[in-house]
C-alpha atoms as a PDB file:
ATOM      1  CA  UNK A   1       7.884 161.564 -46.791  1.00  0.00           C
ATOM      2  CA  UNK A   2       6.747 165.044 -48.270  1.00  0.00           C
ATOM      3  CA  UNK A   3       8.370 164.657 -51.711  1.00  0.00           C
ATOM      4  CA  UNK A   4       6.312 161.309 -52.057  1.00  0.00           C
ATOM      5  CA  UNK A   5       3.373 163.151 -50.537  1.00  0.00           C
ATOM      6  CA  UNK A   6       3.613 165.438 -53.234  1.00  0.00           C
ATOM      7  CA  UNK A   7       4.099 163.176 -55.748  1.00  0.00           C
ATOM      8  CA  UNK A   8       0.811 161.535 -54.898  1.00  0.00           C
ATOM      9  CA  UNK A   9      -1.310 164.769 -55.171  1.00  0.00           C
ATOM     10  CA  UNK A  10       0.163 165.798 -58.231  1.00  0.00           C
ATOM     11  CA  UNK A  11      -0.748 162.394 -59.269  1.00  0.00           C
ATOM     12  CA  UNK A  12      -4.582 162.538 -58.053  1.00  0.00           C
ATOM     13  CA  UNK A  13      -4.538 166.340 -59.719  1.00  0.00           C
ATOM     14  CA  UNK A  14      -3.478 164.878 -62.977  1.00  0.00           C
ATOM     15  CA  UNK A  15      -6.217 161.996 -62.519  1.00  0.00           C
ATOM     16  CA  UNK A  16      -8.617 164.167 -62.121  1.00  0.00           C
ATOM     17  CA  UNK A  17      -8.120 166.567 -64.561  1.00  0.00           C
ATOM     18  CA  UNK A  18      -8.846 170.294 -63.345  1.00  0.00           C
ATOM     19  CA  UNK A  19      -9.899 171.894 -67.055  1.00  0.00           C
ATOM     20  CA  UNK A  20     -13.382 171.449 -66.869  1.00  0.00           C
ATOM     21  CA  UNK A  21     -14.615 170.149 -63.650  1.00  0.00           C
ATOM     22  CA  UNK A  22     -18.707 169.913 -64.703  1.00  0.00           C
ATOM     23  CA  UNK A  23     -17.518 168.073 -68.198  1.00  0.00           C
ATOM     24  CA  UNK A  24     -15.400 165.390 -66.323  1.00  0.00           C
ATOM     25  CA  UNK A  25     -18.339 164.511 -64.049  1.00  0.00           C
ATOM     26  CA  UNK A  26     -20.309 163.138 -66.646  1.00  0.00           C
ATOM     27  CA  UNK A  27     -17.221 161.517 -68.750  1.00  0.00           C
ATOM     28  CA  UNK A  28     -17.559 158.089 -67.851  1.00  0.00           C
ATOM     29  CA  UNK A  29     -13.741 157.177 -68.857  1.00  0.00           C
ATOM     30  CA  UNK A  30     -12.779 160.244 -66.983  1.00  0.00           C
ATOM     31  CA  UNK A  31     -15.305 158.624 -64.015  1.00  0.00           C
ATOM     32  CA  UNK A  32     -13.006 155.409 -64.702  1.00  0.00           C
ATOM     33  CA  UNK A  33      -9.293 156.680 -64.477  1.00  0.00           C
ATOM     34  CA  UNK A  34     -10.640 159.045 -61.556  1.00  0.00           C
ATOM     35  CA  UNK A  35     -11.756 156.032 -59.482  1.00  0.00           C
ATOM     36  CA  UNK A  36      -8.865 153.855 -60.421  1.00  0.00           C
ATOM     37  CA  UNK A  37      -5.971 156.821 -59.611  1.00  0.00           C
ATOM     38  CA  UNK A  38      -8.095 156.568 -55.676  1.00  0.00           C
ATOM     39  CA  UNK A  39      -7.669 153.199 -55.315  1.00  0.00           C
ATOM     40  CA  UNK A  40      -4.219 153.097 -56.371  1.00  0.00           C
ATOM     41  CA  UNK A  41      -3.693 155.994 -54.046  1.00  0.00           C
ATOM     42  CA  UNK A  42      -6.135 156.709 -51.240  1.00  0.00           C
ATOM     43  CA  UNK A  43      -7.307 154.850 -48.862  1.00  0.00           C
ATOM     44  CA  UNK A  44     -10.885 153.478 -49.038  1.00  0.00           C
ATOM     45  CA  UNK A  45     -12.590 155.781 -46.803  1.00  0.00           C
ATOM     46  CA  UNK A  46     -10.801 158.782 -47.169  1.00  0.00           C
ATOM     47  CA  UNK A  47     -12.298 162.108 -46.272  1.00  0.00           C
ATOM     48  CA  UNK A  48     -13.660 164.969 -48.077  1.00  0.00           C
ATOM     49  CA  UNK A  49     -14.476 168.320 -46.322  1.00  0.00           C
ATOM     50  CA  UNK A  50     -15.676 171.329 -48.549  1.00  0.00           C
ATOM     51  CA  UNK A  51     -15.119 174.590 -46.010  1.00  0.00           C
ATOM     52  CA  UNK A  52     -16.605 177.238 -46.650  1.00  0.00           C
ATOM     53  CA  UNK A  53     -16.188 180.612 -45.284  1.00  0.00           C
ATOM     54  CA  UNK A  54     -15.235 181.469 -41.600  1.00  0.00           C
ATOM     55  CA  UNK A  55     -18.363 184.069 -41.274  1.00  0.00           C
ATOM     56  CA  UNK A  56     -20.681 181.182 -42.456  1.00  0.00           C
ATOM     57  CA  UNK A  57     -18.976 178.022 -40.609  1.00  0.00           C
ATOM     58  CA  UNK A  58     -20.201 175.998 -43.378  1.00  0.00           C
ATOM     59  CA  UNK A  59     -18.645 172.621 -43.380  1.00  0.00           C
ATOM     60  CA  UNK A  60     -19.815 169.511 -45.531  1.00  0.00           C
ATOM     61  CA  UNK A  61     -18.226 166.575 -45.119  1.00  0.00           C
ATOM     62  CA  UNK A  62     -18.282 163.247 -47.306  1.00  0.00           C
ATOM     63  CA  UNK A  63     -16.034 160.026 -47.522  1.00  0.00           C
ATOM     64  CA  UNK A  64     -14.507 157.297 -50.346  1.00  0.00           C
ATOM     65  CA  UNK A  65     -14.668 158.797 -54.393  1.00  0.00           C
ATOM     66  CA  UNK A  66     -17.911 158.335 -54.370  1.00  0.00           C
ATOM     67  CA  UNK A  67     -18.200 161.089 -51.884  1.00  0.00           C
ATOM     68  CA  UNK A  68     -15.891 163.097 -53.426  1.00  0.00           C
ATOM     69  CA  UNK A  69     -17.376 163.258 -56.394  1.00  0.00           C
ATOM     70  CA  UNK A  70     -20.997 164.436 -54.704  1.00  0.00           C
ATOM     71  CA  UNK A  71     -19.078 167.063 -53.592  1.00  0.00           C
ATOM     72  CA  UNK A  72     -17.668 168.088 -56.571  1.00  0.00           C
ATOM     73  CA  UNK A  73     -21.756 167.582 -57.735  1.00  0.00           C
ATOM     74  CA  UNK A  74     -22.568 169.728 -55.354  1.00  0.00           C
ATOM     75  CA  UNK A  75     -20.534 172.266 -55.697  1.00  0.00           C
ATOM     76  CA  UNK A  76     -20.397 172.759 -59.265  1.00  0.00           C
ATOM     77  CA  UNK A  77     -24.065 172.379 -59.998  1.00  0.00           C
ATOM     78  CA  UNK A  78     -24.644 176.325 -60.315  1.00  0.00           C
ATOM     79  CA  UNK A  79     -22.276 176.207 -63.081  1.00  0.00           C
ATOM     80  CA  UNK A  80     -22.260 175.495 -67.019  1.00  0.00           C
ATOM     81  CA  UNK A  81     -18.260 175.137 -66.889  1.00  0.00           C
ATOM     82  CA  UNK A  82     -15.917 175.378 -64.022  1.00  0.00           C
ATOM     83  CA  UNK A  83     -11.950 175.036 -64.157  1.00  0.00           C
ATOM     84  CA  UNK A  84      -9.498 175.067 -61.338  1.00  0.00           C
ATOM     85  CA  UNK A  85      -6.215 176.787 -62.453  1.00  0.00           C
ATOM     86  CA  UNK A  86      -3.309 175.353 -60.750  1.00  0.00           C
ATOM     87  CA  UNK A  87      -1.017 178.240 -58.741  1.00  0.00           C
ATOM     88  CA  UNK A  88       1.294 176.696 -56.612  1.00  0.00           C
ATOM     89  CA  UNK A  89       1.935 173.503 -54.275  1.00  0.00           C
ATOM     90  CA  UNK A  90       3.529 174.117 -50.605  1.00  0.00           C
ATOM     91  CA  UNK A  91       4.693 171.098 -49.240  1.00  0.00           C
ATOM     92  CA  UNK A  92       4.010 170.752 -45.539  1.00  0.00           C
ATOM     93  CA  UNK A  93       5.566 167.024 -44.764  1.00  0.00           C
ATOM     94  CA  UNK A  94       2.482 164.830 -44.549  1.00  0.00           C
ATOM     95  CA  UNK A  95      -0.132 167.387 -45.929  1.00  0.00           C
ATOM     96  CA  UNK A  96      -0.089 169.355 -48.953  1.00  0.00           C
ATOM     97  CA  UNK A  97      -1.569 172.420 -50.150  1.00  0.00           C
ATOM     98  CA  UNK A  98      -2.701 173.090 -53.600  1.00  0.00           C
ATOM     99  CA  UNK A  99      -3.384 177.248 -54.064  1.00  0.00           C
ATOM    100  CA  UNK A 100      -5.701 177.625 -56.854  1.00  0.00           C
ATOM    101  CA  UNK A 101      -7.928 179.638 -58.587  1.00  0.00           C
ATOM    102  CA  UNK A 102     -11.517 178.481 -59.091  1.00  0.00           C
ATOM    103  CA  UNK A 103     -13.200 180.148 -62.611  1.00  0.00           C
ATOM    104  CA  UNK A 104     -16.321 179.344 -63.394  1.00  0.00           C
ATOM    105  CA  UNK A 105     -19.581 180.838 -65.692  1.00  0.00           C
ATOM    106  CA  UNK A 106     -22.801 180.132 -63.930  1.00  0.00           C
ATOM    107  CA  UNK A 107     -26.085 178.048 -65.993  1.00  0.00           C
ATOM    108  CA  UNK A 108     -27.752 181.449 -64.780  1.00  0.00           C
ATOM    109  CA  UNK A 109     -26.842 184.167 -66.863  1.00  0.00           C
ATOM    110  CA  UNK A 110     -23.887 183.270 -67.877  1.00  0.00           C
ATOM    111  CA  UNK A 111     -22.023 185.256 -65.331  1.00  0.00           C
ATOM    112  CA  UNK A 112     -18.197 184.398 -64.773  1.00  0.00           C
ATOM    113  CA  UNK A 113     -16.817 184.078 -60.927  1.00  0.00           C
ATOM    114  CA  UNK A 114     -13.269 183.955 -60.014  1.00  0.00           C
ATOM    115  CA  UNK A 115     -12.039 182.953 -57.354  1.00  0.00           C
ATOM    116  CA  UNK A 116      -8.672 182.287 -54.865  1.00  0.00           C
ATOM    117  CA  UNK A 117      -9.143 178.710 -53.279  1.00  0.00           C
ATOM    118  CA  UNK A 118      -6.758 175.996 -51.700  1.00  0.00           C
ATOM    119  CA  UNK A 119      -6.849 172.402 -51.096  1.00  0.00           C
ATOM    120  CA  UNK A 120      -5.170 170.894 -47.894  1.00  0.00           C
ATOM    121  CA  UNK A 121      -4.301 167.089 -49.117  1.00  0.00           C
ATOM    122  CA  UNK A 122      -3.251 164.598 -46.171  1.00  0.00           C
ATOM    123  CA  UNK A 123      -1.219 161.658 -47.379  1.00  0.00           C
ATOM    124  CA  UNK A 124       0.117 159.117 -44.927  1.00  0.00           C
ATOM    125  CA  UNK A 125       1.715 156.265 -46.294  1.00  0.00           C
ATOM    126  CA  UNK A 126       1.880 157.482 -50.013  1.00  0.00           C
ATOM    127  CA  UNK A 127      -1.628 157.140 -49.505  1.00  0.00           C
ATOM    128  CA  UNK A 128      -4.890 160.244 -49.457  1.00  0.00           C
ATOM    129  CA  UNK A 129      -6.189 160.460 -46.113  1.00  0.00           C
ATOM    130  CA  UNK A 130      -8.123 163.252 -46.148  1.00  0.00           C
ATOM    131  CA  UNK A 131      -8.716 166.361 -48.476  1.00  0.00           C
ATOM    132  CA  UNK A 132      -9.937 169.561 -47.351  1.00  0.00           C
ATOM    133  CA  UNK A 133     -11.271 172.350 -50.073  1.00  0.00           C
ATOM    134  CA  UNK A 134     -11.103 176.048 -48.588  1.00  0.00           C
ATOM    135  CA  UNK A 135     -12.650 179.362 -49.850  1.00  0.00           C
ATOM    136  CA  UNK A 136      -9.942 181.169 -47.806  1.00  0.00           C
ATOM    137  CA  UNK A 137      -6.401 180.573 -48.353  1.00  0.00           C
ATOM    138  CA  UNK A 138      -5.236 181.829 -45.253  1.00  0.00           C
ATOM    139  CA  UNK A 139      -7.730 179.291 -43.300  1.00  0.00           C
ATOM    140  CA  UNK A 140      -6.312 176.183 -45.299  1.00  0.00           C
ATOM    141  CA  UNK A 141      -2.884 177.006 -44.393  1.00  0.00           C
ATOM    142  CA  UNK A 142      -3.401 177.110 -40.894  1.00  0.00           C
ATOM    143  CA  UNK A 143      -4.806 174.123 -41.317  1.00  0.00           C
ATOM    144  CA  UNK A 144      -1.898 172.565 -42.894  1.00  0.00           C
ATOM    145  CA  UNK A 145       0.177 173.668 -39.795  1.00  0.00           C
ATOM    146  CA  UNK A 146       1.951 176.713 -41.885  1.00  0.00           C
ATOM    147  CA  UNK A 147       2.192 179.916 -40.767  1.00  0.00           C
ATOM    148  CA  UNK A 148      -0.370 182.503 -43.202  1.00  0.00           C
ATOM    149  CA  UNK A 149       1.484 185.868 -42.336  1.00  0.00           C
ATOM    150  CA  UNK A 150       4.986 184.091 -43.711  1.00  0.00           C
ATOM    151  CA  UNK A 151       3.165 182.979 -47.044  1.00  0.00           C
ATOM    152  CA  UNK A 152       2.897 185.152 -50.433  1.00  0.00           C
ATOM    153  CA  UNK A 153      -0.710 184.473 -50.721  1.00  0.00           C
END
């Protein structure tokens, strides 16, 4: 199952479009191929967890695309532009992890922040289940079951 389960993230990734993450919230045939790429492959109510640091235990949690894209709302709104640049996918059988960087130049003096990050994508099925966004690389590949110490990151 994990080469499908890759396959279907790379898919959603691609849908999604990571060059400009503020610009495609408010490009409505963006909006469109974004919500048709989850129904072709997530399930209805899948989950959405932004994690934030350990020292904070911040944890937000949403469900569907339209709560993945308040997330994204969320998260983004201190920025005039924000881009997530690709690294490397692990593939951990049914979940996979996406390490990125996170760049963005805040509406508040223009200041850029850069930044390590990982996703943690469950697929069951060939279809999304749940996505978790991490701060801490190490953290989201615990939670993917893999073992931090043995990982370049």
């Amino acid at each position: 199952m994990s080469a499908e389960a890759v396959s279907v993230v790379e898919r959603l990734q691609d849908a999604l479009g990571m060059d400009d993450v503020v610009a495609a919230i408010g490009d409505d045939q963006r909006e469109a191929r974004v919500q048709r790429a989850f129904m072709e492959l997530a399930v209805p109510d899948f989950e959405v967890v932004m994690v934030g640091p350990a020292y904070q235990g911040t944890r937000l949690e949403f469900s569907g695309a339209d709560g993945f894209r308040e997330a994204w709302i969320d998260w983004t709104s201190p920025f005039e532009g924000y881009r997530i640049d690709l690294e490397e996918i692990i593939d951990a059988g049914d979940r996979v992890v996406s390490l990125v960087t996170m760049v963005g130049k805040t509406r508040t003096g223009g200041v850029e922040v850069n930044a390590p990050g990982a996703a943690v994508w469950t697929v069951v099925d060939e279809r999304l289940r749940r996505v978790e966004f991490h701060l801490d690389r190490q953290a989201a590949l615990r939670a993917a079951g893999l073992d931090p110490q043995s990982s370049q990151t």
